[in-house]
N, C-alpha and C. Protein backbone atom coordinates (compact mmCIF):
# COMPACT_ATOMS: atom_id res chain seq x y z
N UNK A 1 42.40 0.05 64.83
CA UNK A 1 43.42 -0.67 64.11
C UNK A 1 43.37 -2.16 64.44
N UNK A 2 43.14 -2.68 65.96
CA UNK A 2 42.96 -3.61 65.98
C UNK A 2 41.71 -4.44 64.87
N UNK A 3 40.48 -3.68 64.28
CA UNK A 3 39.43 -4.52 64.23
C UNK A 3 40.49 -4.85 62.80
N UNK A 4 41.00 -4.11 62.43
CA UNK A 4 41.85 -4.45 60.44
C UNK A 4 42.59 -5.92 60.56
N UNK A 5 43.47 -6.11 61.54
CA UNK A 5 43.89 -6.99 61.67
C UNK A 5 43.08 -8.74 61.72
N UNK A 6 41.90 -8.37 62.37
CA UNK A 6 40.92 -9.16 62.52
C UNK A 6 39.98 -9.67 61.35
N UNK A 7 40.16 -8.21 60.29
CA UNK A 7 39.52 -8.62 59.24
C UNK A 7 40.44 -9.23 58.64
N UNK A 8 41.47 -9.38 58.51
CA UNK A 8 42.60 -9.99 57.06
C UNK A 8 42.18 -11.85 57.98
N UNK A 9 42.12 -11.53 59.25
CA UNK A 9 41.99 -13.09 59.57
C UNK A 9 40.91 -14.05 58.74
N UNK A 10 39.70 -13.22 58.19
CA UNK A 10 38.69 -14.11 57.65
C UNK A 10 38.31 -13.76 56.76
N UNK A 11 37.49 -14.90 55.75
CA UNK A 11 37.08 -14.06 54.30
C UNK A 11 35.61 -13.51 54.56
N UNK A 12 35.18 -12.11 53.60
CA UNK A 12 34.51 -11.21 54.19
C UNK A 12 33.10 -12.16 54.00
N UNK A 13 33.27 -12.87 53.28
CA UNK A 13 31.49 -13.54 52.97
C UNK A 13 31.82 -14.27 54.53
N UNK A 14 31.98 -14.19 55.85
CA UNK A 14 32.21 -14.60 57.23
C UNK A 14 31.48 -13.14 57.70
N UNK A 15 32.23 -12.35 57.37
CA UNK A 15 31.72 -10.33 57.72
C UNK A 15 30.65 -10.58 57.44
N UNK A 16 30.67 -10.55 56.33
CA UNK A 16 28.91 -10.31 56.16
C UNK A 16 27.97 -10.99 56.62
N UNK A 17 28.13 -12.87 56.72
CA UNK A 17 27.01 -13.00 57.32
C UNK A 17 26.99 -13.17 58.82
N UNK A 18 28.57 -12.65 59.63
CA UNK A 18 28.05 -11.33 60.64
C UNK A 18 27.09 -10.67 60.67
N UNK A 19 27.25 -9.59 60.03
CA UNK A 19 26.95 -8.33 60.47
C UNK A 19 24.95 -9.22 59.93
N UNK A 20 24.79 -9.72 58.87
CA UNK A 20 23.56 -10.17 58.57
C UNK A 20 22.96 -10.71 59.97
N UNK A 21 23.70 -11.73 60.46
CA UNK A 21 23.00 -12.37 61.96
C UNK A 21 22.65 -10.91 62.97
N UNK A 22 23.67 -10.10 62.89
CA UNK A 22 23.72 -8.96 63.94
C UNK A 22 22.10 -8.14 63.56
N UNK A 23 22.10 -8.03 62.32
CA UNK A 23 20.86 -7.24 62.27
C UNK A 23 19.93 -7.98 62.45
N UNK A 24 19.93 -8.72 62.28
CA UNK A 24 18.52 -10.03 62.29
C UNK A 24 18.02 -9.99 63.85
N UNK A 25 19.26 -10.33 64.50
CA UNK A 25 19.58 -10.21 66.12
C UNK A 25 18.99 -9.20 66.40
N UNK A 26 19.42 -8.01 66.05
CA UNK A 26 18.75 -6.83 66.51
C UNK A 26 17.10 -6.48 66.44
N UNK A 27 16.85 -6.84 64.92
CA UNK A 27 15.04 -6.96 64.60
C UNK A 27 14.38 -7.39 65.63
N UNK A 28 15.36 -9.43 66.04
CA UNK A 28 14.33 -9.75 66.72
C UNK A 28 14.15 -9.50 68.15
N UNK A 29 15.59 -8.12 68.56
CA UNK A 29 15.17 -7.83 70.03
C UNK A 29 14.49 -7.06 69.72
N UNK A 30 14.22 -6.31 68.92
CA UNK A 30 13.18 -5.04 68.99
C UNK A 30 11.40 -5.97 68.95
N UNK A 31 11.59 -6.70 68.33
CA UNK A 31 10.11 -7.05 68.50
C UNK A 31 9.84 -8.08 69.40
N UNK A 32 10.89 -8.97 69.71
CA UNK A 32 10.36 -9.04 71.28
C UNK A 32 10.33 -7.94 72.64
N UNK A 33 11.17 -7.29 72.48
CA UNK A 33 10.83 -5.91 73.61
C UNK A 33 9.04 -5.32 73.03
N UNK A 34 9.10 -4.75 71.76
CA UNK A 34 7.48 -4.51 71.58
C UNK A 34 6.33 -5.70 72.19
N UNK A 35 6.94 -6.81 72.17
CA UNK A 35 5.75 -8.05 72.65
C UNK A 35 5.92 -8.47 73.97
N UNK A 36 6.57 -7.96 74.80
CA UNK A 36 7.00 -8.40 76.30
C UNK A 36 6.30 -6.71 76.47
N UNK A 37 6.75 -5.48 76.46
CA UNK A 37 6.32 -4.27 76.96
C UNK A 37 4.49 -4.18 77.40
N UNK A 38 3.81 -4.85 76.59
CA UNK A 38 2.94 -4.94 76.45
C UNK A 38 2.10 -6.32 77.44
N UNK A 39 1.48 -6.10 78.74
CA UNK A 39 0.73 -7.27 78.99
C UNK A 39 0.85 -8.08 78.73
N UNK A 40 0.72 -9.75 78.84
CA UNK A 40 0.44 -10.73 78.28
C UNK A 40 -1.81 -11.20 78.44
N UNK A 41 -1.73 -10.58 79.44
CA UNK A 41 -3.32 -10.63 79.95
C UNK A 41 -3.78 -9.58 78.75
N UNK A 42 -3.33 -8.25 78.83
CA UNK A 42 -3.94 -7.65 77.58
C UNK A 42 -4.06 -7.85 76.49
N UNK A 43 -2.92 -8.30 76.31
CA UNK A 43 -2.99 -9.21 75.08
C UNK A 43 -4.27 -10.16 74.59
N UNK A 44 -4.08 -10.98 75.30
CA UNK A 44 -4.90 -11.86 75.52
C UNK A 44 -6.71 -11.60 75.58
N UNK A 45 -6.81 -10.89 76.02
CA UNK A 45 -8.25 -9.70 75.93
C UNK A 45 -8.80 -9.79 74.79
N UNK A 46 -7.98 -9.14 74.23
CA UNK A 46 -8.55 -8.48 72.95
C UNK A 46 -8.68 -9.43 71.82
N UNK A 47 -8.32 -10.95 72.15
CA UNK A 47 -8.11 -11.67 70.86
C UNK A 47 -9.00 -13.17 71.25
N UNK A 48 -9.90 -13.42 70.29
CA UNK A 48 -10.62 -14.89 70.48
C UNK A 48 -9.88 -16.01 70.83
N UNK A 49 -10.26 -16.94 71.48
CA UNK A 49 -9.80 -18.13 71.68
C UNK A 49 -8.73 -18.48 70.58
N UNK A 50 -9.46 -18.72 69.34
CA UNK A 50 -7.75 -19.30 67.67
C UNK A 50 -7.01 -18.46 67.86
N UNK A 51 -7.14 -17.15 68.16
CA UNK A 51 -6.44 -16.38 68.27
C UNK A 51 -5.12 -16.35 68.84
N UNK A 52 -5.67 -15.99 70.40
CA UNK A 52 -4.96 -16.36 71.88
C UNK A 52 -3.99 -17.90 71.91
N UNK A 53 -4.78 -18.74 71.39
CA UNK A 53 -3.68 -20.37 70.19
C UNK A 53 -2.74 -19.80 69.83
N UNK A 54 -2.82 -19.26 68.71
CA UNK A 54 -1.91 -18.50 67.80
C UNK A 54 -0.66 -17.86 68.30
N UNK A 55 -1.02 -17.32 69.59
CA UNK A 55 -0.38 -16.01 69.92
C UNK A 55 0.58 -16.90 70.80
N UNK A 56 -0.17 -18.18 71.77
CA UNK A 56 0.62 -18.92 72.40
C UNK A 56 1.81 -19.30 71.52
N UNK A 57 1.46 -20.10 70.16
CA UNK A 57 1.93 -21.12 69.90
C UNK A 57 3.18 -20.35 69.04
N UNK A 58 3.20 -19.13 68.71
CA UNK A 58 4.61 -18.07 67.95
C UNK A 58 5.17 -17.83 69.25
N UNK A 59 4.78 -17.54 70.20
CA UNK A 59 5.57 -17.09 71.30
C UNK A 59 6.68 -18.65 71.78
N UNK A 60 6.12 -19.30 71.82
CA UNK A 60 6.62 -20.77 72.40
C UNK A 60 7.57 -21.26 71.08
N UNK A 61 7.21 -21.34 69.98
CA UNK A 61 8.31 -21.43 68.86
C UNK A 61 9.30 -20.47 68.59
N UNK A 62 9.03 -19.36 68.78
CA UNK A 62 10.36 -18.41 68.63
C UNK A 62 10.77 -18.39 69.77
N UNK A 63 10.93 -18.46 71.08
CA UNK A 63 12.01 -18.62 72.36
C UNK A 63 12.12 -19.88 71.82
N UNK A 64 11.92 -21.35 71.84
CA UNK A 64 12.29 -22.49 71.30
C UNK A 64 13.67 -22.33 70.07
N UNK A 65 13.05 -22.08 69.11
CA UNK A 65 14.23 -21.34 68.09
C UNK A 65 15.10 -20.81 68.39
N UNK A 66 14.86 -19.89 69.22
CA UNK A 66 16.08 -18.61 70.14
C UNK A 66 16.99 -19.65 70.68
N UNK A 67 16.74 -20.53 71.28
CA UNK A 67 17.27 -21.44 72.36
C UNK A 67 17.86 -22.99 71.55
N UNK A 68 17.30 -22.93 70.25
CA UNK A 68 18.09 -23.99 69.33
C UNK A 68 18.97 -22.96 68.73
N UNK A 69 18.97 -21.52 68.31
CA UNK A 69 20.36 -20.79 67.80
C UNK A 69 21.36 -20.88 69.18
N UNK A 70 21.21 -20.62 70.36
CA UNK A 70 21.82 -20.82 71.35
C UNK A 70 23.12 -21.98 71.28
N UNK A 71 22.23 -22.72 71.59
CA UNK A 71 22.80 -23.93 71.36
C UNK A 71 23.79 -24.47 70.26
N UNK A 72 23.35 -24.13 69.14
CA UNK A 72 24.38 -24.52 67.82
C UNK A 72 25.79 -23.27 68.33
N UNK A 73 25.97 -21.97 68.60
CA UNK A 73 26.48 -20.79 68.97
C UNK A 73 27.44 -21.72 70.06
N UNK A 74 26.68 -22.45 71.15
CA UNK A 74 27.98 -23.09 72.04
C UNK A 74 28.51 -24.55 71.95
N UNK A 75 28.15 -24.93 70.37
CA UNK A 75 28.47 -26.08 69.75
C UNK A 75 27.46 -27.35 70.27
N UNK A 76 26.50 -26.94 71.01
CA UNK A 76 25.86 -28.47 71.10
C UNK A 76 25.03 -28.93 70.23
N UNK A 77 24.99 -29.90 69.26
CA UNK A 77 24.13 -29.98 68.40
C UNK A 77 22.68 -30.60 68.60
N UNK A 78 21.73 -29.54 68.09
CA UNK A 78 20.29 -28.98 69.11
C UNK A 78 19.63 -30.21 68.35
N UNK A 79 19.65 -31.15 67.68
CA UNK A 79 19.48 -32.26 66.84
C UNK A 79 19.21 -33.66 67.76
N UNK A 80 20.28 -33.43 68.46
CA UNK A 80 20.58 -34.62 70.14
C UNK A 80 20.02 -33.98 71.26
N UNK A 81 19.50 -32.98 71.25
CA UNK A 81 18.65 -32.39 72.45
C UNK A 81 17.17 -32.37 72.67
N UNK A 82 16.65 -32.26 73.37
CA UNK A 82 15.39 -32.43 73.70
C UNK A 82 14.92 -31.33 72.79
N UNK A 83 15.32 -29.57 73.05
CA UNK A 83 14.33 -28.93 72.00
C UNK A 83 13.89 -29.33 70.99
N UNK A 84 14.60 -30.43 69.94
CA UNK A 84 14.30 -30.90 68.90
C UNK A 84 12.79 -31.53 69.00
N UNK A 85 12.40 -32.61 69.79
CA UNK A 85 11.20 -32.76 70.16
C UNK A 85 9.89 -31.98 70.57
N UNK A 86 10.39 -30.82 71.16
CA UNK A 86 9.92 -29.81 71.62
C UNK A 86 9.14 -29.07 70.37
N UNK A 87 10.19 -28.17 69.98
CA UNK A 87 9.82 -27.88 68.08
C UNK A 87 8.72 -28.80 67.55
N UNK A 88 9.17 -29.83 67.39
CA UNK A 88 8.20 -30.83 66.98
C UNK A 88 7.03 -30.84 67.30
N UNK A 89 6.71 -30.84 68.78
CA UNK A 89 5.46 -30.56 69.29
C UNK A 89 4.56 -29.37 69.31
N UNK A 90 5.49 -28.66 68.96
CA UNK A 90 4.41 -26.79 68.74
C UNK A 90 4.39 -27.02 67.55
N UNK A 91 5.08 -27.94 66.38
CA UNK A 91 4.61 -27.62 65.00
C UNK A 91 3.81 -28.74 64.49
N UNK A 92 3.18 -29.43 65.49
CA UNK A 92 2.01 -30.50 65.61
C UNK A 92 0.84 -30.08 65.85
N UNK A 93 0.85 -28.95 66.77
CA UNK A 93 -0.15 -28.09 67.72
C UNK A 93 -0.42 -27.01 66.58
N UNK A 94 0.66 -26.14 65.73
CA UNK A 94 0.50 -25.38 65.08
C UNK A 94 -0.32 -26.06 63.35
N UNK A 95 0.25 -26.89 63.35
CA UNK A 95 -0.77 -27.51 62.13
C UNK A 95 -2.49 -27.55 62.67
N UNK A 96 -2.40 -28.45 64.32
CA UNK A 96 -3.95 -27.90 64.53
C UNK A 96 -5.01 -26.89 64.18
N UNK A 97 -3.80 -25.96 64.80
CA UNK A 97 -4.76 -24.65 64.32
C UNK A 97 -4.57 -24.05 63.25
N UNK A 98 -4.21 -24.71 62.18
CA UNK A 98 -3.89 -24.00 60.68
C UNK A 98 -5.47 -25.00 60.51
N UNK A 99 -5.37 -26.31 60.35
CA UNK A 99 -6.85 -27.27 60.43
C UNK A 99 -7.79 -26.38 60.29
N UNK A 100 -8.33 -25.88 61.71
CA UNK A 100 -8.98 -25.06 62.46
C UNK A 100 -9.18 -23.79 61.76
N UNK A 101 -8.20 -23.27 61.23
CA UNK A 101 -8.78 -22.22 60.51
C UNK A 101 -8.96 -22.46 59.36
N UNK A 102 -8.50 -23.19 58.36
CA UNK A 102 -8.88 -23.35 57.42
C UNK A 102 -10.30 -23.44 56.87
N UNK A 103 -10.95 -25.11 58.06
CA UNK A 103 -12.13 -25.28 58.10
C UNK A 103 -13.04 -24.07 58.48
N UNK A 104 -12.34 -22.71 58.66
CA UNK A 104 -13.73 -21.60 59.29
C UNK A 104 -13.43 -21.15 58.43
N UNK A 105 -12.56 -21.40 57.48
CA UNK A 105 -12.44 -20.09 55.80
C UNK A 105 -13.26 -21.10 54.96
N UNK A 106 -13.09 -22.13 54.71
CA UNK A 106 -14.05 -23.11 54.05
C UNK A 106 -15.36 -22.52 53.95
N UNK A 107 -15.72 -22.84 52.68
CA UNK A 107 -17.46 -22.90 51.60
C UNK A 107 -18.37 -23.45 52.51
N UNK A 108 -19.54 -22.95 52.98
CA UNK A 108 -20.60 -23.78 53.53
C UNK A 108 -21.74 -23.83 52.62
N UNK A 109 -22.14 -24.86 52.67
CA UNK A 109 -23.68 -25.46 51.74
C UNK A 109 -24.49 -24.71 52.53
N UNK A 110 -25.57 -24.14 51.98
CA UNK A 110 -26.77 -23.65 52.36
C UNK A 110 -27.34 -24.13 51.66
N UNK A 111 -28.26 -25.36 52.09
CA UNK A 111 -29.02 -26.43 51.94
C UNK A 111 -30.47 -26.11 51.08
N UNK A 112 -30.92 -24.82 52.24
CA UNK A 112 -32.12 -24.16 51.14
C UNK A 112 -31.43 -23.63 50.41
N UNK A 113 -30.61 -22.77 50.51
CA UNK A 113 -30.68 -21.90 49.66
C UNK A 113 -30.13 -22.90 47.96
N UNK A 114 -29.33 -24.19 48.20
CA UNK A 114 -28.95 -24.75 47.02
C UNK A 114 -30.37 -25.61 46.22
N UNK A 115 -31.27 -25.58 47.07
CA UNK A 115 -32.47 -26.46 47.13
C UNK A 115 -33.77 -25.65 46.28
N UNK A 116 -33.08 -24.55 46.48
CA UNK A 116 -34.54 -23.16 45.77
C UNK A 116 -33.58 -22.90 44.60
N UNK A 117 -31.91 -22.74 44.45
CA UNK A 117 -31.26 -23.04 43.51
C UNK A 117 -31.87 -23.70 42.12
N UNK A 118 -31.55 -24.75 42.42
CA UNK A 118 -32.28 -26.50 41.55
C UNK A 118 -33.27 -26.24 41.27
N UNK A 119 -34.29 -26.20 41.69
CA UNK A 119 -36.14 -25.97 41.78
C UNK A 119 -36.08 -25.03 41.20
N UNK A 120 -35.45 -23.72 40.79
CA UNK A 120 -36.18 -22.49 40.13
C UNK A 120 -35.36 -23.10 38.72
N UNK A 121 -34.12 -23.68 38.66
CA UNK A 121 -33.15 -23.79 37.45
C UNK A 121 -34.06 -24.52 36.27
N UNK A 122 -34.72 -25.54 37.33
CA UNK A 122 -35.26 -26.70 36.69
C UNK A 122 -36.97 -26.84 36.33
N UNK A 123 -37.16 -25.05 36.83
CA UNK A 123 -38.90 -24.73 36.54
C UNK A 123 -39.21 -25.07 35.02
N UNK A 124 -40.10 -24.83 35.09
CA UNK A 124 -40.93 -24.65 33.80
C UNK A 124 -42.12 -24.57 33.71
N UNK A 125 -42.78 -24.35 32.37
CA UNK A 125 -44.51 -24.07 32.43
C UNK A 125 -45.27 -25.13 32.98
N UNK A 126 -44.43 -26.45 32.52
CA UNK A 126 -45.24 -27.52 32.54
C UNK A 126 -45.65 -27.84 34.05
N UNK A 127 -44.14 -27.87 34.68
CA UNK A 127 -44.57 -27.67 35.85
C UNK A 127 -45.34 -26.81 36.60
N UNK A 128 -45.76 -25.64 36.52
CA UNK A 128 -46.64 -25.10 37.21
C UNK A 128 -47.90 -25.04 36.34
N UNK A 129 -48.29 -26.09 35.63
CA UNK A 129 -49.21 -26.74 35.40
C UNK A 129 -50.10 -27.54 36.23
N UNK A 130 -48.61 -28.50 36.52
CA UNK A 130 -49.13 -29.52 37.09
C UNK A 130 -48.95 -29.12 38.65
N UNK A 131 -48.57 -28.19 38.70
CA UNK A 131 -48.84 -27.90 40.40
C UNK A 131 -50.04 -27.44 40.52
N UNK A 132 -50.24 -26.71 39.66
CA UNK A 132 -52.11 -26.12 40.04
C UNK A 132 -52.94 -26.83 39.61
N UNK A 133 -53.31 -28.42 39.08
CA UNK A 133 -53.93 -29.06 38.84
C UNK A 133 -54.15 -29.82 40.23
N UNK A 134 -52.68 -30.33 40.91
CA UNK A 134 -52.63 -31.39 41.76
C UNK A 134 -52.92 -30.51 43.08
N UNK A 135 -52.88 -28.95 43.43
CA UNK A 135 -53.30 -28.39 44.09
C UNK A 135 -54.84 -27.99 44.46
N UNK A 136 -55.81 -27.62 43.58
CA UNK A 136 -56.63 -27.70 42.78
C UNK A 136 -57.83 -28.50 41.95
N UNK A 137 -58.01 -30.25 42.51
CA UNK A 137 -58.32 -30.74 41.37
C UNK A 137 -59.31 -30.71 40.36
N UNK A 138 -60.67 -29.58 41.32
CA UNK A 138 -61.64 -29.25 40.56
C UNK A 138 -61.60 -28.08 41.25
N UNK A 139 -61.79 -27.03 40.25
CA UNK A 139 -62.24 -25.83 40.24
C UNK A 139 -63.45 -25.30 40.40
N UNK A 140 -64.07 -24.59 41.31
CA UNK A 140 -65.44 -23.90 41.58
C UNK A 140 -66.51 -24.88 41.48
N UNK A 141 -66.29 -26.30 42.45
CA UNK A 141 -66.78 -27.25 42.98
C UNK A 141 -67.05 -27.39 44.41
N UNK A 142 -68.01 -27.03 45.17
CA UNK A 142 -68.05 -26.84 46.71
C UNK A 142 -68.47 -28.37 47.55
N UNK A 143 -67.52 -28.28 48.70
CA UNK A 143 -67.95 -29.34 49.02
C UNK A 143 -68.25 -28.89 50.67
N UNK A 144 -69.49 -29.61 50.86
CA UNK A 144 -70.33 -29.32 52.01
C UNK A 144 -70.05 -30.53 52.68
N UNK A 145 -70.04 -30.16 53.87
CA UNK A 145 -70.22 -30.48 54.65
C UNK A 145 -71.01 -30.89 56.00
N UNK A 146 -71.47 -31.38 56.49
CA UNK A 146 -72.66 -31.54 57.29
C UNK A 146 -72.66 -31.87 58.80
């Protein structure tokens, strides 16, 4: 009976995005308990160098985040605080390695292979004419040597 009373105090679009933060809250303890249960060295194992980046640089932005919701929750505004800079700096670091991968998803030239490309596009009779002439210049002409 008490919680009824509590509700007439506020309008429900307040409830709801309660109970919305509460579940959100909840998601993200469940998947940080799945990502703490687990090694950080094992982790780390199994994943390449961009990788192991990667893995740093979500871990360090979401406690960062965690700790700017904190903050707004006991009224300090996280804007005048150092995390603000902080943030800033993992999403400087995190553009790096977006860079970084991009450039390894990127098109590479294969130089021959665009080079035998051209040359076969641009064959013709004439030309292998004149390759076996300039290869060639007399035919069944021996030259001795002494």
């Amino acid at each position: 009976m008490a919680d009824d009373g509590l509700a007439e105090d506020y309008p429900t679009e307040i409830e709801e995005n309660l109970n919305d933060f509460d579940s959100s809250l909840s998601s993200v303890q469940n998947m940080v308990q799945t990502l703490v249960s687990v090694s950080r060295s094992d982790n780390l194992l199994k994943l390449d160098p961009l990788d192991q980046a990667k893995l740093d640089l979500m871990s360090a932005y979401a406690l960062n985040s965690m700790f700017w919701m904190y903050l707004v929750t006991q009224g300090v505004n996280p804007k005048d605080h150092a995390i603000k800079q902080e943030l800033e700096r993992i999403r400087t670091y995190m553009n790096k390695v977006k860079e970084i991968t991009d450039k390894r998803k990127a098109a590479r030239l294969d130089k021959d292979a665009a080079s035998r490309f051209v040359r076969n596009a641009l064959w013709d009779t004439e030309d292998k004419k004149r390759k076996d002439t300039t290869e060639h210049p007399k035919k069944g002409k021996h030259i001795r040597f002494s």
